[in-house]
Protein backbone atom coordinates (compact mmCIF):
# COMPACT_ATOMS: atom_id res chain seq x y z
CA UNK A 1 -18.00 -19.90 -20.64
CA UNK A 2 -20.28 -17.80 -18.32
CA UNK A 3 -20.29 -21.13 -15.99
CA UNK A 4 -16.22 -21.20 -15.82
CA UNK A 5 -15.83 -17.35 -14.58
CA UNK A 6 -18.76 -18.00 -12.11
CA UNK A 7 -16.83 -21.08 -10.79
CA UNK A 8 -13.45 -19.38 -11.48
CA UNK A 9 -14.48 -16.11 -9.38
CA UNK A 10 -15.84 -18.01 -6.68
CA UNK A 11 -12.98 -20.40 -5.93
CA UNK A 12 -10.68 -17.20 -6.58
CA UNK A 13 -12.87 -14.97 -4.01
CA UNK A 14 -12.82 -18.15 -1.35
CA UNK A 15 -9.19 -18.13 -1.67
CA UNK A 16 -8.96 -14.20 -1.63
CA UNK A 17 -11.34 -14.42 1.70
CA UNK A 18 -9.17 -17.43 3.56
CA UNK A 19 -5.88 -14.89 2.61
CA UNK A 20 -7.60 -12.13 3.92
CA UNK A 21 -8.55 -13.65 7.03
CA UNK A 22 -4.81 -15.06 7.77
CA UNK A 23 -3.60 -12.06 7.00
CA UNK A 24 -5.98 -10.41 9.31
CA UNK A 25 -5.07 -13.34 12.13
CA UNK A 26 -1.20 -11.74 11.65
CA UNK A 27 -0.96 -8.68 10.53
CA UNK A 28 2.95 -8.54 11.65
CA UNK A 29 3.64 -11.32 9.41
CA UNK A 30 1.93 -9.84 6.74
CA UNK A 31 3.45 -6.42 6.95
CA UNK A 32 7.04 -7.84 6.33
CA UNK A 33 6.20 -9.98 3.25
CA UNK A 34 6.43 -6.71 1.62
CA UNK A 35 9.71 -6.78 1.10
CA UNK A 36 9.30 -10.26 -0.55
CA UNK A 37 6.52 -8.76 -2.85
CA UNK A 38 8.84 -6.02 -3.85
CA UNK A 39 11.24 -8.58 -4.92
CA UNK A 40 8.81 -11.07 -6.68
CA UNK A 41 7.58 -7.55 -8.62
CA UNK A 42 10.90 -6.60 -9.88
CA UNK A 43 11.91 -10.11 -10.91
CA UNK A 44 8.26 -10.68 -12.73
CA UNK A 45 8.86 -7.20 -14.44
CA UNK A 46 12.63 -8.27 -15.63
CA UNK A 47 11.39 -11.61 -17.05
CA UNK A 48 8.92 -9.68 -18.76
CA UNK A 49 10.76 -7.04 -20.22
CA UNK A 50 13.72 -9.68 -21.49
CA UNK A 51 11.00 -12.10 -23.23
CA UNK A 52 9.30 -9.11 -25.23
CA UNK A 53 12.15 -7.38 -25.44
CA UNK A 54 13.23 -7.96 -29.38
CA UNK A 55 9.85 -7.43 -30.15
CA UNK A 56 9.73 -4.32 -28.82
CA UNK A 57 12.93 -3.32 -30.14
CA UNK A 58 11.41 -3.87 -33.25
CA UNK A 59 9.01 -1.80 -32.80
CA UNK A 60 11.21 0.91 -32.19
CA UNK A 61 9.88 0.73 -28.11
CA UNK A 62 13.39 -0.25 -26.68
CA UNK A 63 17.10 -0.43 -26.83
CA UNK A 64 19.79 -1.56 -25.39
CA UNK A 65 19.35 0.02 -21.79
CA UNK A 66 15.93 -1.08 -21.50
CA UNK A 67 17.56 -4.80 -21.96
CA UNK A 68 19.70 -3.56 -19.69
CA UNK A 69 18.05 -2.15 -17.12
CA UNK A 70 15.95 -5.59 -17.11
CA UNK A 71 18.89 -7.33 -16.08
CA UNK A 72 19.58 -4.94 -13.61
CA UNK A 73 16.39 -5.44 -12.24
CA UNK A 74 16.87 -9.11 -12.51
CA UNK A 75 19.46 -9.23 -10.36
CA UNK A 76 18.75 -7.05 -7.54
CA UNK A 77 14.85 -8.46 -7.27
CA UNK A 78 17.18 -12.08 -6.81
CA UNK A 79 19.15 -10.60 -4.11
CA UNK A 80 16.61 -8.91 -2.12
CA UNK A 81 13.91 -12.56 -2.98
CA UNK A 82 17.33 -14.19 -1.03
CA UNK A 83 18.41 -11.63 1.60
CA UNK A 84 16.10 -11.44 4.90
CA UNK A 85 18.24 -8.44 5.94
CA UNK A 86 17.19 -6.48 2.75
CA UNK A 87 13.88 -7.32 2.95
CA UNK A 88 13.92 -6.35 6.45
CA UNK A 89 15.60 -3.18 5.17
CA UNK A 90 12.34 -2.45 2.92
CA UNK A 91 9.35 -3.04 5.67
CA UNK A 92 11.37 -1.11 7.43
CA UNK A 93 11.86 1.44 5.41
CA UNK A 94 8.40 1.18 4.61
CA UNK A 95 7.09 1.37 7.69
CA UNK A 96 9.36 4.84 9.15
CA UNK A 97 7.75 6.37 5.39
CA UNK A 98 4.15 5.64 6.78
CA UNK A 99 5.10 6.92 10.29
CA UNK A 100 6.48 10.19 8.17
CA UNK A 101 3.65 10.57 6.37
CA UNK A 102 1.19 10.45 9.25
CA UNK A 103 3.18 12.80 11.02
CA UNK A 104 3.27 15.11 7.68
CA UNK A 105 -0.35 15.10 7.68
CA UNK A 106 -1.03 15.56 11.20
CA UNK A 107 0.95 18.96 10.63
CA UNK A 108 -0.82 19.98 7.63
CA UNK A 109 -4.16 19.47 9.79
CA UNK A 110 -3.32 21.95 12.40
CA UNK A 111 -1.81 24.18 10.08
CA UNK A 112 -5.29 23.82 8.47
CA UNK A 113 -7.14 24.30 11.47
CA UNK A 114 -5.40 27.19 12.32
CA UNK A 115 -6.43 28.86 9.09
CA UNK A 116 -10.13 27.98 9.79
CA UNK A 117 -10.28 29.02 13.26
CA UNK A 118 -8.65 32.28 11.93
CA UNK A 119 -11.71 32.28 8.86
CA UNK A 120 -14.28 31.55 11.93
CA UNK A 121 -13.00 34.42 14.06
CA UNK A 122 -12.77 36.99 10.82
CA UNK A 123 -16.20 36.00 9.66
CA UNK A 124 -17.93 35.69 13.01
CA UNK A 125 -20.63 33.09 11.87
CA UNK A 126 -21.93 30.40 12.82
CA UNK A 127 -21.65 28.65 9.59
CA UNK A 128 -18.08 29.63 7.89
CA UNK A 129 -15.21 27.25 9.00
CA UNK A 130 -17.58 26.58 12.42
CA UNK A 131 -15.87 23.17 12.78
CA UNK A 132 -12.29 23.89 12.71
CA UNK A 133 -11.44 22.15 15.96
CA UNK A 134 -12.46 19.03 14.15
CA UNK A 135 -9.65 19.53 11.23
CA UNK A 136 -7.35 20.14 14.66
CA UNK A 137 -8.51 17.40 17.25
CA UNK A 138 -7.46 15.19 13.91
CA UNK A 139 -4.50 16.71 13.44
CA UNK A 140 -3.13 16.01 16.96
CA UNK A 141 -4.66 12.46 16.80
CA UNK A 142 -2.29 12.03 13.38
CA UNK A 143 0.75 14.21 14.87
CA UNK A 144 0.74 11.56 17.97
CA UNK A 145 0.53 7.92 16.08
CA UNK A 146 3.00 9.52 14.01
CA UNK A 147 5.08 10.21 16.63
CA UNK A 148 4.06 6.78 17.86
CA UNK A 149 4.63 4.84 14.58
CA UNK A 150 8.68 6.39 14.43
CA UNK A 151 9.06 5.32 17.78
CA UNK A 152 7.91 2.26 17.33
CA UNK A 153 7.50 1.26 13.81
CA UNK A 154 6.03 -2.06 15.08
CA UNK A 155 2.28 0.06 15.52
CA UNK A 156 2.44 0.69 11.68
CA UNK A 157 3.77 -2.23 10.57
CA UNK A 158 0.12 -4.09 12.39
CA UNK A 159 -1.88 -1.49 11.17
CA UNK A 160 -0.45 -1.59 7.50
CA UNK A 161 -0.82 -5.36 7.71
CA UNK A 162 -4.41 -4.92 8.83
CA UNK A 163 -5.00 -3.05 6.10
CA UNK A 164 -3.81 -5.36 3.51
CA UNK A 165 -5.78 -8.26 5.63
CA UNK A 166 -9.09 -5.90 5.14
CA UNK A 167 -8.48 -5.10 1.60
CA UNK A 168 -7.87 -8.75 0.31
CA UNK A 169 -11.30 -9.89 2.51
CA UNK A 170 -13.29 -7.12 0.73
CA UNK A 171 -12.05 -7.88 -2.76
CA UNK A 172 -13.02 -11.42 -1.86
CA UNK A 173 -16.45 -10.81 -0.99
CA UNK A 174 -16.41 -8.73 -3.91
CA UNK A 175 -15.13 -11.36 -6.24
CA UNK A 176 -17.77 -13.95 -4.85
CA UNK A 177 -20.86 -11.08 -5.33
CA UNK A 178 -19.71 -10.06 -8.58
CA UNK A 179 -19.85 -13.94 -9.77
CA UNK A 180 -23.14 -14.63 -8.17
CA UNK A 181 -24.95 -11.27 -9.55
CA UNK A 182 -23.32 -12.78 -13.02
């Protein structure tokens, strides 16, 4: 059995490296299968919930909604698994939420800094809040891609798609050392 996961992990963290590297080689691409994985989610999660669904009805875990909301969620993960323009709609969507959130943070930063160099000045040390123009020189780095990334959601649609890329390599080396250390 310990043989099988070894060969099972390996083969599994190959495959998870090869993904990683495509998705690394196109980034772009990978960013707008999103929308597809949203879709493939909510129809996985409907199947599931209508198969156990007298069970768990049974158990006093679910009623009619719950069946019903399954079929909802049935139908609409079809539609947007069929639609390009709705899963356009969600990287998209995705993406301007990223840019937003950058931006958000960027602000936060300097407010942050702000509140340190104000610490700095009240304290007069070298050691209390000394680095504030750190916290500040990142927020303006994060208040300008974020400015960047709504204007052009393109830059965080590559850079979210490089991050997936990264991830999936890691958790493939990972996979691999986990099942040769076993």
């Amino acid at each position: 059995m310990k043989n099988l996961y070894k060969i099972v992990a390996l083969i599994f963290g190959i495959i998870m490296i090869g993904g990683g590297i495509v998705c690394l080689a196109s980034p772009g691409l990978t960013f707008l299968t999103i929308g597809w994985i949203v879709g493939l989610a909510m129809v996985a999660d409907a199947i599931a919930n209508i198969v156990t669904w007298s069970a768990r009805r049974r158990a006093g875990q679910a009623d009619g909604w719950t069946l019903a909301g399954a079929i909802v969620s049935l139908v609409f993960g079809i539609v947007l698994l069929t639609s390009d323009i709705l899963q356009l709609s969600i990287d998209l969507f995705i993406a301007y939420m990223a840019a937003l959130w950058i931006l958000t943070l960027g602000i936060f930063r300097l407010i942050k800094s702000s509140k340190l160099h104000q610490i700095h000045k009240e304290f007069d040390t070298e050691v209390v809040a000394k680095n504030w123009w750190i916290v500040m020189l990142s927020g303006i780095l994060l208040v300008l891609l974020g400015v960047l990334s709504l204007m052009n959601p393109a830059i965080t649609m590559v850079a979210v798609g490089t991050m997936i890329g990264i991830t999936i390599l890691i958790a493939g080396i990972n996979l691999i050392a986990t099942a040769l250390a076993a």
